[in-house]
Protein backbone atom coordinates (compact mmCIF):
# COMPACT_ATOMS: atom_id res chain seq x y z
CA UNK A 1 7.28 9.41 -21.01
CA UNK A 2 7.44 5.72 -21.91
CA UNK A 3 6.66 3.32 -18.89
CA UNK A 4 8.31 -0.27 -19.54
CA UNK A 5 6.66 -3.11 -18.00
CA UNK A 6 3.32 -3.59 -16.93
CA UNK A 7 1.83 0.02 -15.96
CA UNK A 8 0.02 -2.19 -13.47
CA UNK A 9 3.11 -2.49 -11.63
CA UNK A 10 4.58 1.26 -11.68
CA UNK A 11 1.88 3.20 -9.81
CA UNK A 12 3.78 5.63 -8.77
CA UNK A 13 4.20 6.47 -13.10
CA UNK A 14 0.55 6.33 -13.73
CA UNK A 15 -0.14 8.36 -10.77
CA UNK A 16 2.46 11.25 -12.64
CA UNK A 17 0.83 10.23 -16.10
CA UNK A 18 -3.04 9.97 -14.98
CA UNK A 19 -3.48 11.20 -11.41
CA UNK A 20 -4.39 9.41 -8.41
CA UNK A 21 -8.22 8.60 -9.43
CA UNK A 22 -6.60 6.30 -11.77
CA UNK A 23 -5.46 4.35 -8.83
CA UNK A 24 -6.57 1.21 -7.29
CA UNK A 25 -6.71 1.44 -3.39
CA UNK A 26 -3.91 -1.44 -3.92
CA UNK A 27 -2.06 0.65 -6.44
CA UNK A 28 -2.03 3.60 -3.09
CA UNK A 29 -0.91 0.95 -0.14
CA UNK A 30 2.18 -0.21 -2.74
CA UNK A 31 2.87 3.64 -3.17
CA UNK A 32 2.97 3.84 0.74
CA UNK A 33 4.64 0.63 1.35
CA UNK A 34 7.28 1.81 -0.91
CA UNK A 35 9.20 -1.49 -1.54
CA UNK A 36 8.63 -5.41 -1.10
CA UNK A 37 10.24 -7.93 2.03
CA UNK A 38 12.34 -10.33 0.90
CA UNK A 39 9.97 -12.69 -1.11
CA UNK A 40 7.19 -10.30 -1.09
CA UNK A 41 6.72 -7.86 -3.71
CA UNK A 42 4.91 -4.52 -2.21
CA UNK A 43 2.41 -5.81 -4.45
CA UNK A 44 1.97 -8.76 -2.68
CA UNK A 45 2.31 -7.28 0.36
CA UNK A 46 -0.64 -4.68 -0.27
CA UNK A 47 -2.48 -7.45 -1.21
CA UNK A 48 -2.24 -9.27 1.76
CA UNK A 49 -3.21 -6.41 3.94
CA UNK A 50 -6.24 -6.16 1.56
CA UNK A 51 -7.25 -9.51 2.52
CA UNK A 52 -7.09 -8.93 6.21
CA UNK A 53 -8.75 -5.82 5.67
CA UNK A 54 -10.98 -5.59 3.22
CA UNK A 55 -12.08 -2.02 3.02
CA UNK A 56 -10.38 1.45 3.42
CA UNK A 57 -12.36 1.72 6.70
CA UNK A 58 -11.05 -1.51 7.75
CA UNK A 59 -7.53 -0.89 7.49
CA UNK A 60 -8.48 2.54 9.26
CA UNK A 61 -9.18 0.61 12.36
CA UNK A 62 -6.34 -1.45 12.68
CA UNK A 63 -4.21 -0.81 15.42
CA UNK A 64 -0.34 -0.09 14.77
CA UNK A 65 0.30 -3.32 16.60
CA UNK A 66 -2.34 -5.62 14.59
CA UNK A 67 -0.56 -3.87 11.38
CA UNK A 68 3.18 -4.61 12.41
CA UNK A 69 2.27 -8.25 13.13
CA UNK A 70 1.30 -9.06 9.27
CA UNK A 71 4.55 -10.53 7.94
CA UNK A 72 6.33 -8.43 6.01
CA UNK A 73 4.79 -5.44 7.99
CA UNK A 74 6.22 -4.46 10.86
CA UNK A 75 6.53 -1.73 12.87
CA UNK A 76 7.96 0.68 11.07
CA UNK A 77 5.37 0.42 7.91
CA UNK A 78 2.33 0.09 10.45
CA UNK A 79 3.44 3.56 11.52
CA UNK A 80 3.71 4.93 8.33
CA UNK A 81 0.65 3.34 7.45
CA UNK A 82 -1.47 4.63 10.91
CA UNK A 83 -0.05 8.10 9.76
CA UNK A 84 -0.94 7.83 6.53
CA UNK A 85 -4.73 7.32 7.40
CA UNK A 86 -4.67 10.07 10.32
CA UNK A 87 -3.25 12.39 8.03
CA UNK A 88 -6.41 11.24 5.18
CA UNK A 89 -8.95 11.86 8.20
């Protein structure tokens, strides 16, 4: 399977090709982010929340509402996000 463009952007293809240990935590939070917001990539967007929170544990703690308050967020990917991390517990 050929994988055009930058491999860097097409996690979800190295995670078929390699696995998931291949995976940057920011390659996982654009997997469950899914797409960008208008002028932010989900890229971008994963980066930002990695700036706000720094570490896996981090993110952990953040409340739904602290998460849907990041632009680009909202409400609907802090909830998928909050899941996301209960269901990792």
């Amino acid at each position: 399977m050929a994988i055009e463009g930058s491999s860097r952007d097409r996690p979800r293809e190295r995670l078929e090709l390699v696995g998931v240990e291949a995976l940057s935590e920011t390659d996982l939070i654009v997997l469950l982010l899914g797409s960008g917001h208008r002028n932010a990539s989900a890229r971008e967007l994963a980066l930002r929340l990695q700036r706000r929170y720094p570490t896996a544990g981090a993110l952990a703690e953040a409340s739904p509402l602290e998460l849907g308050r990041i632009p680009g967020i909202g409400p609907a990917r802090a909830a998928s996000i909050c899941a996301a991390i209960a269901l990792g517990r």
